[in-house]
Protein backbone atom coordinates (compact mmCIF):
# COMPACT_ATOMS: atom_id res chain seq x y z
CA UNK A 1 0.00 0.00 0.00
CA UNK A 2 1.34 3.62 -1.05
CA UNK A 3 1.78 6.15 1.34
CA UNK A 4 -1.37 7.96 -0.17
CA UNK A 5 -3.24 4.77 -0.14
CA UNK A 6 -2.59 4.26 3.62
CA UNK A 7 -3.72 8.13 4.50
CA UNK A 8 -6.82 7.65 2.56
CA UNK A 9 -8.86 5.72 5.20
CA UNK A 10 -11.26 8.03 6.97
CA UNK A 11 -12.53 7.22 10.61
CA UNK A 12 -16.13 7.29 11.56
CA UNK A 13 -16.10 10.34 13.44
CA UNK A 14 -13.53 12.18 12.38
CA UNK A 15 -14.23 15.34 10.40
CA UNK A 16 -13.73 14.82 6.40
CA UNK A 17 -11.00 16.66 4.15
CA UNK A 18 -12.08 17.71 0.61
CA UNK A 19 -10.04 18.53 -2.08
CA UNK A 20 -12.36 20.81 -4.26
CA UNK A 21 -10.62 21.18 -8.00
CA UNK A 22 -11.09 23.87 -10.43
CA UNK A 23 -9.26 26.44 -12.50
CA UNK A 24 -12.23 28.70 -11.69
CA UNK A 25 -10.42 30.37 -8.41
CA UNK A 26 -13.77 31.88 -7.58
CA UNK A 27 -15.59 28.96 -7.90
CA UNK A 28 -12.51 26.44 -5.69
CA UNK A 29 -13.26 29.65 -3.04
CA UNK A 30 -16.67 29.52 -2.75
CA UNK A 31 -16.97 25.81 -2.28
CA UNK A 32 -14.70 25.59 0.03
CA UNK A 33 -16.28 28.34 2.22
CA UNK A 34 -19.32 26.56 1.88
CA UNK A 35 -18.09 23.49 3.04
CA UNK A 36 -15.87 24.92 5.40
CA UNK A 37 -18.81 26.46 7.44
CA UNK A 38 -20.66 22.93 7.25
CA UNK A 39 -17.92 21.73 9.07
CA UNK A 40 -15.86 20.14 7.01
CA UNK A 41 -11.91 20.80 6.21
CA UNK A 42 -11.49 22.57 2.70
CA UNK A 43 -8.47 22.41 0.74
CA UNK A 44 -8.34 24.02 -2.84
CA UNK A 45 -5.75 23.20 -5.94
CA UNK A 46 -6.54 25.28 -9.19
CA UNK A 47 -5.42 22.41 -11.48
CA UNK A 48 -5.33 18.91 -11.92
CA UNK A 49 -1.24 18.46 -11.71
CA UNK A 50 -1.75 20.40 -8.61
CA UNK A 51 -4.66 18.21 -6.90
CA UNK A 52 -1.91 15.39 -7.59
CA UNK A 53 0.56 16.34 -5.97
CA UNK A 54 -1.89 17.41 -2.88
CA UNK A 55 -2.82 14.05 -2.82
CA UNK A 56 0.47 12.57 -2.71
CA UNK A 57 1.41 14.84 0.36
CA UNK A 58 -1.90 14.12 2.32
CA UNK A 59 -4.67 11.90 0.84
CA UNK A 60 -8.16 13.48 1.35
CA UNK A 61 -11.15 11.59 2.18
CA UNK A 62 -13.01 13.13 -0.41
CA UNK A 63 -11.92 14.76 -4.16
CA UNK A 64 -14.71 17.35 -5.65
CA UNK A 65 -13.56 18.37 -9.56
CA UNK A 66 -14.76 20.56 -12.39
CA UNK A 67 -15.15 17.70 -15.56
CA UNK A 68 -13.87 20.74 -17.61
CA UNK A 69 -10.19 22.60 -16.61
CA UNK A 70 -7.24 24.01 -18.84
CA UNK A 71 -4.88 21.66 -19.33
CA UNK A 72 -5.80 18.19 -17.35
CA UNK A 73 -9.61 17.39 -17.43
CA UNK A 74 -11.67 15.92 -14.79
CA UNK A 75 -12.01 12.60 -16.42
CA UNK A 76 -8.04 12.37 -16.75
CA UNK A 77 -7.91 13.37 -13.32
CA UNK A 78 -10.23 10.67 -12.25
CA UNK A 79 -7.94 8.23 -13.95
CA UNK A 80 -5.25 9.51 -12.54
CA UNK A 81 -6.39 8.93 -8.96
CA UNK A 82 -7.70 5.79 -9.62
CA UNK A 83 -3.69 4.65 -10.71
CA UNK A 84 -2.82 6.65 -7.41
CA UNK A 85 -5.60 5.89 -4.97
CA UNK A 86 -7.83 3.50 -6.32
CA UNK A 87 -10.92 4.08 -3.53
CA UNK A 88 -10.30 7.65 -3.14
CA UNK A 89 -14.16 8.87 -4.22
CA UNK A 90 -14.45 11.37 -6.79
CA UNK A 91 -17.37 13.76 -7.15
CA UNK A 92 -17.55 15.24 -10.16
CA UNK A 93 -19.19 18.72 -11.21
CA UNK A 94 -20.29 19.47 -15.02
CA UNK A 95 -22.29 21.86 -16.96
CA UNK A 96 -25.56 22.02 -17.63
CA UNK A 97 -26.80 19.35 -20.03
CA UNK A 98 -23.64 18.01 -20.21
CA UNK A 99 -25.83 14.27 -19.66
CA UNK A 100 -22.92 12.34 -21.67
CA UNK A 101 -20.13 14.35 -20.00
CA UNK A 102 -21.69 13.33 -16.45
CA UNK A 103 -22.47 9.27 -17.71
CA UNK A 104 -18.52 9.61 -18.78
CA UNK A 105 -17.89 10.63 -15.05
CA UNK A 106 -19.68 7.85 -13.48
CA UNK A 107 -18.13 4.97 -15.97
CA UNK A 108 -14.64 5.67 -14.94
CA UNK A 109 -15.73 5.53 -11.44
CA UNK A 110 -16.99 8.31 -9.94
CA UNK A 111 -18.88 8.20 -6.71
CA UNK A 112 -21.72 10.79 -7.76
CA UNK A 113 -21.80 14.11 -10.08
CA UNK A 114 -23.49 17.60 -9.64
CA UNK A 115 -25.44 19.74 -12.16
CA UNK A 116 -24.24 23.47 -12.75
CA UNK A 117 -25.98 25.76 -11.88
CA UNK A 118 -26.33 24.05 -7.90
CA UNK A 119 -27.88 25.56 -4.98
CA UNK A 120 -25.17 25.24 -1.66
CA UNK A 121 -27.69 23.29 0.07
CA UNK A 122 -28.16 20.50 -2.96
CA UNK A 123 -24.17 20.80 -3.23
CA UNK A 124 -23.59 19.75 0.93
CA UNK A 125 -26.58 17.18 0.85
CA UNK A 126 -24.43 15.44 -2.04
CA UNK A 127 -21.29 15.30 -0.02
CA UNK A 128 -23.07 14.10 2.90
CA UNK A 129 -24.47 11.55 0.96
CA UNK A 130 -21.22 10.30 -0.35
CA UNK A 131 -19.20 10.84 2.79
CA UNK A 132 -21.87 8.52 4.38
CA UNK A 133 -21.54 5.54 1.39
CA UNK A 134 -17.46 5.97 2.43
CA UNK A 135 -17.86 5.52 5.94
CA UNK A 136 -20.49 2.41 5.57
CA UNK A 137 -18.39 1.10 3.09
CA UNK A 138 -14.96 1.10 5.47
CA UNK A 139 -17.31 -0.48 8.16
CA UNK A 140 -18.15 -2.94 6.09
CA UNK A 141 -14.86 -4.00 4.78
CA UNK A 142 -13.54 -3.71 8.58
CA UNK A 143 -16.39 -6.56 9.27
CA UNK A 144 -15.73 -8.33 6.49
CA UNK A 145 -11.82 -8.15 7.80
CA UNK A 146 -12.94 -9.45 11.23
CA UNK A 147 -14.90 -12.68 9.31
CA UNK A 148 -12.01 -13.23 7.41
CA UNK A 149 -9.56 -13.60 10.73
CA UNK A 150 -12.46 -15.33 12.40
CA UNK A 151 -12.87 -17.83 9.57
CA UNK A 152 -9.76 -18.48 7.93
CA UNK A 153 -7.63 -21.46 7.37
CA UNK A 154 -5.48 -20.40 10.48
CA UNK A 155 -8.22 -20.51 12.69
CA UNK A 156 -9.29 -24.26 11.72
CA UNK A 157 -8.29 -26.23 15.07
CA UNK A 158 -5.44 -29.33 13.36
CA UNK A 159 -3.26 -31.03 14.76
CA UNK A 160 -3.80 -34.30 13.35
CA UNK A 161 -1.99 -35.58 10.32
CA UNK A 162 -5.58 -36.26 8.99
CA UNK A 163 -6.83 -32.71 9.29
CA UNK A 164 -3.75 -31.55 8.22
CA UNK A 165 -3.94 -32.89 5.18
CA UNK A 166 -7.49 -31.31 4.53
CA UNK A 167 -6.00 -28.15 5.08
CA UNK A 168 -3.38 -28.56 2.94
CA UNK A 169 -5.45 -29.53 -0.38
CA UNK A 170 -8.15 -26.90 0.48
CA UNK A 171 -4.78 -24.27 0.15
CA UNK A 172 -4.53 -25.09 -3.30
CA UNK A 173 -8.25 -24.37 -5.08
CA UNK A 174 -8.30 -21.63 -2.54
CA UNK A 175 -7.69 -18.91 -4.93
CA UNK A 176 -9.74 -20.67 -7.93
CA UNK A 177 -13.29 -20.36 -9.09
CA UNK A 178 -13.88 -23.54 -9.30
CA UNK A 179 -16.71 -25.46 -7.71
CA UNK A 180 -16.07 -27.83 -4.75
CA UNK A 181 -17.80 -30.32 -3.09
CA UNK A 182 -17.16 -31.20 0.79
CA UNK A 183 -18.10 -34.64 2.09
CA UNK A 184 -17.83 -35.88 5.84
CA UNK A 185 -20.59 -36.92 8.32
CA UNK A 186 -23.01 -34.44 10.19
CA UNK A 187 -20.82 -32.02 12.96
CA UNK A 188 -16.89 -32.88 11.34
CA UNK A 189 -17.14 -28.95 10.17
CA UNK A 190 -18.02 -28.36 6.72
CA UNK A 191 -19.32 -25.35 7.32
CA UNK A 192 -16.23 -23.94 9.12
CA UNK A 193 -14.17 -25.25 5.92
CA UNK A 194 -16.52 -23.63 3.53
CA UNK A 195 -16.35 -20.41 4.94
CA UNK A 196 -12.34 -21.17 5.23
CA UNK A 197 -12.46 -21.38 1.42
CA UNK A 198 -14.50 -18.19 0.95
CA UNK A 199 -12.16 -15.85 3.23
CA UNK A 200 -9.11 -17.05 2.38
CA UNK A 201 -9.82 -16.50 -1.67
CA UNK A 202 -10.14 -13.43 -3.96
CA UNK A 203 -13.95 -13.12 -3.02
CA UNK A 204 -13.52 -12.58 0.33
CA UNK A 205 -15.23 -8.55 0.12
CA UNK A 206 -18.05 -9.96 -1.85
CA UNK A 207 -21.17 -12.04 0.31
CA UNK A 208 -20.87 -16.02 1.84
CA UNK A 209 -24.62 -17.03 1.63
CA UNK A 210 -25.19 -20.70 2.80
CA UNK A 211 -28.39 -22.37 2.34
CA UNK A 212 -29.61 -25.25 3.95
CA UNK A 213 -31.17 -27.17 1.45
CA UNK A 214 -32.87 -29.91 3.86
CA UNK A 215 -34.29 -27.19 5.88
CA UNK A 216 -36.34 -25.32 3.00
CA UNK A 217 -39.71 -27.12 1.83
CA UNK A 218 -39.30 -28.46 -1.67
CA UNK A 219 -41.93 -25.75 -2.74
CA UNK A 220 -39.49 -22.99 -1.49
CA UNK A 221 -35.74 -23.82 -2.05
CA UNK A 222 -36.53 -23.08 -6.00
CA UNK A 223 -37.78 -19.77 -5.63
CA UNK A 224 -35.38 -18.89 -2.62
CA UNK A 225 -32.67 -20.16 -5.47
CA UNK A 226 -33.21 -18.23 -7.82
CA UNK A 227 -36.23 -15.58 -7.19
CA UNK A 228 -39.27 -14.06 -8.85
CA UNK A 229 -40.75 -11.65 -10.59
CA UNK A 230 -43.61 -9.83 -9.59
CA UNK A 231 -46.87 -11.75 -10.53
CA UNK A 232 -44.79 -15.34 -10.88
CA UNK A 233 -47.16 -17.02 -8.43
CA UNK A 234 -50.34 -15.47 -6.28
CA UNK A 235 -48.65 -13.91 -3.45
CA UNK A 236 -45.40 -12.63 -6.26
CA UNK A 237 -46.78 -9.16 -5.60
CA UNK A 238 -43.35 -7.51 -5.75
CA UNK A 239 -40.03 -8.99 -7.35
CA UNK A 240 -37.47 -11.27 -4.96
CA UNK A 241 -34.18 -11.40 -5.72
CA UNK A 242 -32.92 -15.24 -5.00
CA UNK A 243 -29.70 -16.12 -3.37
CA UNK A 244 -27.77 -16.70 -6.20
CA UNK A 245 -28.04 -12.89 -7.18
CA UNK A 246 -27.58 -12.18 -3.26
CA UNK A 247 -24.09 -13.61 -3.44
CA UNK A 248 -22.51 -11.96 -6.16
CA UNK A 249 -19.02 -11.98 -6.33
CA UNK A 250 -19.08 -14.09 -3.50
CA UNK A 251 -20.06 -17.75 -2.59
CA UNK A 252 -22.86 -19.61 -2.45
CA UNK A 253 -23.03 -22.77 0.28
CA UNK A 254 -25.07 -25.26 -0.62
CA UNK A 255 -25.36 -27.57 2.65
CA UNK A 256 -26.45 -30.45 2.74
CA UNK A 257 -27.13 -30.88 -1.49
CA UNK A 258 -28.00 -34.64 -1.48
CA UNK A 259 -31.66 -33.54 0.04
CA UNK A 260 -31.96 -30.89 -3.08
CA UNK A 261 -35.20 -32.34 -5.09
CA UNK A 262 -34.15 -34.60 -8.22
CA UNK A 263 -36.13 -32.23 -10.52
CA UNK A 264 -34.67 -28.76 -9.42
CA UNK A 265 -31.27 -30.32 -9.76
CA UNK A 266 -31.66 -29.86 -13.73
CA UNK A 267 -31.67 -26.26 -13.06
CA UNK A 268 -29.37 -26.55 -10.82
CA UNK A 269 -26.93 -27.76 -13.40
CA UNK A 270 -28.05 -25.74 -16.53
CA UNK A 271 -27.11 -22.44 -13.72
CA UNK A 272 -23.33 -23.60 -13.06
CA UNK A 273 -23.27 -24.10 -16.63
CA UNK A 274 -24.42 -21.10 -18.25
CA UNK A 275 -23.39 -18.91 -15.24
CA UNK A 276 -26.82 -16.84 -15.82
CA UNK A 277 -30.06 -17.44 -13.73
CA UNK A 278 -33.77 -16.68 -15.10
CA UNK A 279 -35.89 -16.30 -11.50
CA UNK A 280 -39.62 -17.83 -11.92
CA UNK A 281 -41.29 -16.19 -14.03
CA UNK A 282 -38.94 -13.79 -15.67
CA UNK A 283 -38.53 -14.00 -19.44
CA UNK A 284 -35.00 -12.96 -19.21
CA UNK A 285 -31.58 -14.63 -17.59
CA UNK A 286 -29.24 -12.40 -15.40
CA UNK A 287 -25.58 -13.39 -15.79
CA UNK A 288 -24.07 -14.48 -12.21
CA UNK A 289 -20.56 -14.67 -10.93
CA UNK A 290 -20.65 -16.96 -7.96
CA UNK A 291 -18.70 -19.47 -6.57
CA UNK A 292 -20.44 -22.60 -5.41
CA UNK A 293 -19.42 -24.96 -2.66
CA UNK A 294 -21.29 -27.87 -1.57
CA UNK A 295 -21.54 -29.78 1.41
CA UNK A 296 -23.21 -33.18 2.13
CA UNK A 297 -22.97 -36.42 4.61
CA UNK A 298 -24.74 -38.64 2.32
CA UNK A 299 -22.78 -41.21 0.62
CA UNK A 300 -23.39 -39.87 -3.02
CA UNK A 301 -21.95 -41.90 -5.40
CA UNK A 302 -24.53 -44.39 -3.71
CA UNK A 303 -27.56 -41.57 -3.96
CA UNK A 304 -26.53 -41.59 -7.71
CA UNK A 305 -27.01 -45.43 -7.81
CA UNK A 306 -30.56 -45.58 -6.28
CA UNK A 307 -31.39 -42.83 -8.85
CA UNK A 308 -31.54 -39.39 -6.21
CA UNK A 309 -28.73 -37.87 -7.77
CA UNK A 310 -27.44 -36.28 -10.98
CA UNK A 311 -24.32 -37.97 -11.87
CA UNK A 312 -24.20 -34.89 -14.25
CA UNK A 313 -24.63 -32.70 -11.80
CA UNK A 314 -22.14 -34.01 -8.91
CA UNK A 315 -19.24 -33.97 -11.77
CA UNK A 316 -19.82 -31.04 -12.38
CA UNK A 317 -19.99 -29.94 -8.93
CA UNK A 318 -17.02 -32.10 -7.49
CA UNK A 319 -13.97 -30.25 -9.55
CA UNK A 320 -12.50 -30.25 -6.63
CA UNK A 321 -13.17 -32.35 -3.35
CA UNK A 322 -12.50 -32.19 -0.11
CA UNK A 323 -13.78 -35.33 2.64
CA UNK A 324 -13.38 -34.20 6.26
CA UNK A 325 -12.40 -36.84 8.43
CA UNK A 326 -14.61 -37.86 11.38
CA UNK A 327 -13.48 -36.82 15.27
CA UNK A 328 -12.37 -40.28 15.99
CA UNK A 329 -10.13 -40.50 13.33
CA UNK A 330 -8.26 -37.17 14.30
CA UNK A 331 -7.85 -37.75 18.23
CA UNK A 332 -4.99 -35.60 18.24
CA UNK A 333 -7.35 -32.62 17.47
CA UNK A 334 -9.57 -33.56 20.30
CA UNK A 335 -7.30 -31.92 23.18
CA UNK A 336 -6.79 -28.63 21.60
CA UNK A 337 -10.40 -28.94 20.64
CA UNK A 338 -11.55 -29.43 24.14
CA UNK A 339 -9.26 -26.68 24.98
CA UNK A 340 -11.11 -23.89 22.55
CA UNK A 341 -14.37 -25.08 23.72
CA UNK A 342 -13.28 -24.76 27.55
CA UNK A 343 -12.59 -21.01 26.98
CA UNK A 344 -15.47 -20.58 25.32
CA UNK A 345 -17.95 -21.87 27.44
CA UNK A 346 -16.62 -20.68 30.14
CA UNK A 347 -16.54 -17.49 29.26
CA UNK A 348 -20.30 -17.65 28.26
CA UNK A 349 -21.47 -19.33 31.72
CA UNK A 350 -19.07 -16.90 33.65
CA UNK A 351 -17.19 -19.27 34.91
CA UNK A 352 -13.54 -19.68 35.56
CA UNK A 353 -12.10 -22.66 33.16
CA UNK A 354 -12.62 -25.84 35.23
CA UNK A 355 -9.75 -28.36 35.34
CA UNK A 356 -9.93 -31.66 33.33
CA UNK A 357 -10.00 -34.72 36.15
CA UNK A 358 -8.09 -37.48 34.37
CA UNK A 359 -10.82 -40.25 34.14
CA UNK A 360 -12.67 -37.22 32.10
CA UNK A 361 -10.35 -36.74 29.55
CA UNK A 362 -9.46 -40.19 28.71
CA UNK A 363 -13.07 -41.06 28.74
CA UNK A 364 -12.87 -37.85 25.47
CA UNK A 365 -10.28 -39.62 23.91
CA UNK A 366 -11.85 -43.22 23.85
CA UNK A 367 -15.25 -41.95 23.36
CA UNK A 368 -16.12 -42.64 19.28
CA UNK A 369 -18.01 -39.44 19.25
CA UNK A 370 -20.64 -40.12 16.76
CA UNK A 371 -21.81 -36.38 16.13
CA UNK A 372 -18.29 -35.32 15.96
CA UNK A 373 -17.22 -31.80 16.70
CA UNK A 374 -20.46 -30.48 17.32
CA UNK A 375 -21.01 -33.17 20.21
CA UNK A 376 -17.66 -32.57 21.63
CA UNK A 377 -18.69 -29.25 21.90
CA UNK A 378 -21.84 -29.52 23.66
CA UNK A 379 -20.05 -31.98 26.12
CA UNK A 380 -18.19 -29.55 26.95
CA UNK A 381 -20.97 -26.30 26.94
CA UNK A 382 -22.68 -28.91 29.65
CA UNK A 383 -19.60 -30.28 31.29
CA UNK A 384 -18.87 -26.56 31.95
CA UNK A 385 -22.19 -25.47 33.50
CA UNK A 386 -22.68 -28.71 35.77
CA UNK A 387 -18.89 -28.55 37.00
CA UNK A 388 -18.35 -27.93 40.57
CA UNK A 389 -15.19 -26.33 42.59
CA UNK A 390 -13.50 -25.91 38.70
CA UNK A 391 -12.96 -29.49 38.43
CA UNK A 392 -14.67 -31.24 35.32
CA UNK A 393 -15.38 -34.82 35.89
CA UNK A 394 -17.60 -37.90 33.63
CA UNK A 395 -20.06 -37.30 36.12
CA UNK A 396 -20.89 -33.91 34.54
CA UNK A 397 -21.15 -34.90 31.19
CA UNK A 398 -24.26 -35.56 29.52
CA UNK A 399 -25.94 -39.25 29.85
CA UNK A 400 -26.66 -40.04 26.48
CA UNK A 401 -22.46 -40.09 26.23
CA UNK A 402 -21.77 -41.98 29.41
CA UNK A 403 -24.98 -43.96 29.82
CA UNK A 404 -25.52 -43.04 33.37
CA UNK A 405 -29.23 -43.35 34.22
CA UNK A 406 -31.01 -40.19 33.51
CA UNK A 407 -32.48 -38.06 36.60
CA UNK A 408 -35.85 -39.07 36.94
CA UNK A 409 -37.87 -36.60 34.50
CA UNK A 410 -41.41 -37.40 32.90
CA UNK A 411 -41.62 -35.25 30.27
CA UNK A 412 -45.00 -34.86 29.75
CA UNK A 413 -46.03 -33.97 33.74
CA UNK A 414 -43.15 -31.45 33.61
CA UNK A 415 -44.68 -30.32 30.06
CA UNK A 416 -48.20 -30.25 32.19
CA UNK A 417 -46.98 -28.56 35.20
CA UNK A 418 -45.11 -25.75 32.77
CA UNK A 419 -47.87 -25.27 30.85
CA UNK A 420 -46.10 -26.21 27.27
CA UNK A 421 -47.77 -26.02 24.61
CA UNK A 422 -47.78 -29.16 22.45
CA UNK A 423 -45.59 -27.46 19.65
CA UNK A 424 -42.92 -26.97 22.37
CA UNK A 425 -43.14 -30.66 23.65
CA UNK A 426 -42.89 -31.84 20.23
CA UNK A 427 -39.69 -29.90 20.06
CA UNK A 428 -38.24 -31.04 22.83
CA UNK A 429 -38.71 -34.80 22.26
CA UNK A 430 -37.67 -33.99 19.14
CA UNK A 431 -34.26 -32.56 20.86
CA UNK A 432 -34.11 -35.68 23.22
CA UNK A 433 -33.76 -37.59 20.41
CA UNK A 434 -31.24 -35.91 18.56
CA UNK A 435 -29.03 -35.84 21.58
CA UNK A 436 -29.45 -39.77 22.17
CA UNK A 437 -28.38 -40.47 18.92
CA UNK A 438 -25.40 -37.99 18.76
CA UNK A 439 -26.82 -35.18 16.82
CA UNK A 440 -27.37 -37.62 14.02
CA UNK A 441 -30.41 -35.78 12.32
CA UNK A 442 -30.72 -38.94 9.96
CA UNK A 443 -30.97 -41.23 12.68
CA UNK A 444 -33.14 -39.38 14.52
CA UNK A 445 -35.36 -38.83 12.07
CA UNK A 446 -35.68 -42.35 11.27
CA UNK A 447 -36.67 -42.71 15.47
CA UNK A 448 -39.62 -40.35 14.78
CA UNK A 449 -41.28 -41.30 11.61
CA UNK A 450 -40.48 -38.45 9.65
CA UNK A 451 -38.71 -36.51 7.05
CA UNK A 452 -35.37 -34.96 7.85
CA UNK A 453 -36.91 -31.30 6.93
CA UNK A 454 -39.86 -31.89 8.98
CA UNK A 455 -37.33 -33.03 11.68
CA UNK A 456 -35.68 -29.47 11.07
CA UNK A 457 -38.81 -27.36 11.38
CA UNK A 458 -39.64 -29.29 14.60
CA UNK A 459 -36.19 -27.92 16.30
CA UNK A 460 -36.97 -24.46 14.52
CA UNK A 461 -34.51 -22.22 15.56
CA UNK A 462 -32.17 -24.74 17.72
CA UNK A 463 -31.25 -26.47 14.18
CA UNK A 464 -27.09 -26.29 14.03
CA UNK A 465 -25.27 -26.25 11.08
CA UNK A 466 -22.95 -28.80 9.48
C-alpha cells in the first residue's frame, strides 16, 4: 500500500478533508467556504497536476472536480487517482446538459456528479451523501476483515496428520473459481471449511450465503434459489431477488445438497453451466458470478445409484473435493479442541475454566463421538455449566455419552406442570432424540417417523449447522 493509499482511510467520526478542483479560483473559493462552514476541512488546488501532488502529500477523504479545466480534465484526473488511490471517491461537477459528460464521469468511477448551476444546500446534501456511502463502506470492509480472521484457514483447530492434510489440499483451489464439493458426516465442520475457502480467496469482500437445502420445503428452495418476478405465483406481488443474485461476487453454500429435489437439480446444473439465472417467471436470464461450494454427509456416489442424484450434476460440482475426516479418526485434534471449547464456554457461563480430572479426559479420547465436533462441543458447553469447585469430571457430562441413568424426569407432567404447549413438547422430544443419537439428524429422524426437513422445522430455531 502507497503512502497515499494508507492516509486515505477516513474514521467514523472524524471530520472529512475535501479537495475541491477547479481552475475557476472563484468557484474552488466559494466551495470551500461553503463546506468549510458545514464543518468540514477545505483544501483548494486550481489544477489537476496540482490536486496530484496534494494528494500525494496528504490523501483526502473526499476529491470534488470541475469535468472541464485548462490543461488536465476531470475525467483524466479521475484516472489519474484511480492509478494513485484507487478508492479515493471522486465527485464530479459538469455543466448544464452536459448528460454524456456526467455518464462519462460515473463509468470511470466516480462516486456521484453535480449539475451546474447548484444551490449550496443541494451541493452539501451530495457530499453528505457520499461521505456517508465511504464511511459504511470502510465499516463494512472492517467486518468483512474481522470474518475473514475469524474464519480463515489459520483458525481451523489441526493437529492431526488427517486434518492436516485437509487443510493442505483446500490451500490449493483456494484462490480458484472452481466449484467444490465437501463430504464428511453431520458435525466434522463443513461449514467452518466452507467459509475457510471463501475468506481465504479473492472473493472474500463480496457475500458467503449458505443455504440449507434440507431445511427449506421443496416448494421454497426453487424460488429462494433463484427468485421471482412480480406476478410469478399469487402472493409474487413484488419482485425477490434469490440467493444466487444475493451472493454476487461471492459464494454460495449449498449444505447439505443430497436432500436438493431430483427435478430442481436440472436447473441446478443448466445455472453452473451457463453462469446466468432466469428467477420464476422472468422471461430474461441475469448473468451471475458466484462461486459454489457444496456440502453433504450422504454417501453420493450411492444416492446416484438408487437414482436421487445427478451424476451430471455431482461432476460437475465435485472439480474439486475435499472429505473431512470424522473426530475419531483425528484424536490428536480432540485436546486442543476441548481446549477452545473450555474457553469458550466458560466465558459464556461466567465461569472460571474448570480443570480436566483425568478419568474425564481419557473417557474424550476413547469416546467414538458419533456427532463429531459439534457433540464434543456440547459436552463440553454442559460439562462446563454442571462442573463444581472448577474441576470437570464424567459425572458432569451428559448421559446419552456416558450412559448413566437419567435423573428421573417425565416429560409430559413437567410439560403439564409448565404449561407447554404441544408445539414446544414436540420440540423437545424432538431434541431428546437428537441428543441420544449424537446429533445424528438422519438417525433421529428415522426414530420419529419423519422426514429430515420436517425433523428441522420441529427444532426451529435450535437447528445447528454442518
Amino acid at each position: 500500500m502507497s503512502k497515499a493509499q494508507s492516509q486515505c482511510v477516513m474514521a467514523m467520526n472524524d471530520t472529512a478533508t475535501i479537495l475541491v478542483v477547479d481552475d475557476d479560483r472563484e468557484m474552488v473559493n466559494l466551495l470551500c467556504d461553503v463546506l468549510s462552514e458545514a464543518g468540514y476541512t477545505a483544501r483548494s488546488a486550481n489544477s489537476a497536476a496540482e490536486a496530484l501532488a496534494r494528494v500525494r502529500e496528504d490523501c483526502p477523504d473526499l476529491v470534488i472536480s470541475d469535468v472541464r479545466m485548462s490543461g488536465m480534465s476531470g475525467h483524466e484526473l479521475q484516472n489519474e487517482l484511480r492509478e494513485l488511490v484507487p478508492d479515493l471517491p471522486v465527485v464530479i461537477i459538469t455543466a448544464f446538459g452536459s448528460i454524456e459528460s456526467a455518464v462519462e464521469s460515473m463509468k470511470l468511477g466516480a462516486a456521484d456528479y453535480i449539475t451546474k448551476p447548484f444551490r449550496n444546500d443541494q451541493f452539501l446534501v451530495l457530499v453528505a451523501r457520499v461521505l456517508e456511502n465511504i464511511q459504511l463502506r470502510q465499516e463494512i470492509r472492517r467486518l468483512r476483515g474481522d470474518l475473514a480472521r475469524s474464519y480463515g484457514i489459520g483458525t481451523i483447530i489441526a493437529a492431526d496428520p488427517k486434518m492436516k492434510a485437509v487443510l493442505r489440499k483446500l490451500e490449493q483451489f483456494v484462490d480458484t473459481n472452481a466449484t467444490v464439493v465437501i463430504t464428511g458426516e453431520s458435525g466434522t465442520g463443513k461449514d467452518l471449511l466452507a467459509r475457510a475457502l471463501h475468506f481465504e480467496s479473492r472473493r472474500r469482500d463480496a457475500p458467503f450465503v449458505p443455504v440449507n437445502c434440507a431445511a427449506l420445503p421443496d416448494n421454497l428452495i426453487e424460488s429462494e434459489l433463484f427468485g421471482y418476478a412480480r406476478g410469478a405465483f399469487t402472493d409474487a406481488r413484488q419482485s425477490k431477488l434469490g440467493l444466487f443474485q444475493a451472493a454476487r461476487g461471492g459464494t454460495l453454500f449449498l449444505d447439505e445438497i443430497s436432500e436438493m429435489p431430483y427435478a430442481l437439480q436440472a436447473k441446478l446444473l443448466r445455472v453452473i453451466e451457463d453462469k446466468k439465472v432466469r428467477p420464476l417467471g422472468a422471461t430474461e436470464e441475469t448473468p451471475i458470478d458466484v462461486r459454489i461450494v457444496a456440502a453433504t454427509n450422504t454417501n453420493l456416489d450411492k444416492a446416484i445409484a438408487d437414482g436421487k442424484f445427478r451424476a451430471d450434476l455431482f461432476y460437475r460440482l465435485a472439480t474439486f473435493t475435499l472429505s473431512v475426516p470424522p473426530l475419531r479418526e483425528r484424536r490428536d485434534d480432540i485436546p486442543l479442541l476441548i481446549k477452545h471449547f473450555l474457553v469458550r464456554a466458560s466465558a459464556e457461563a461466567g465461569k472460571p475454566i474448570p480443570i480436566i480430572e483425568p478419568e474425564a479426559m481419557d473417557f474424550f479420547m476413547s469416546y467414538r463421538w458419533p456427532g463429531n465436533v459439534r457433540e464434543l462441543q456440547s459436552a463440553i458447553q454442559s460439562g462446563v455449566i454442571l462442573s463444581r469447585q472448577s474441576r470437570l469430571t464424567v459425572a458432569d457430562l451428559p448421559a446419552s455419552m456416558t450412559g448413566a441413568a437419567a435423573p428421573t424426569s417425565n416429560l409430559l407432567e413437567d410439560a403439564v406442570a409448565r404449561k407447554f404447549t404441544l408445539e414446544r413438547v414436540e420440540q423437545q422430544y424432538a431434541r431428546m432424540i437428537l441428543e441420544s443419537v449424537g446429533g445424528n439428524k438422519t438417525e433421529a429422524a428415522a426414530i420419529l417417523k419423519i422426514d429430515r426437513k420436517t425433523l428441522y422445522r420441529k427444532l426451529g430455531e435450535y437447528v445447528d449447522e454442518d
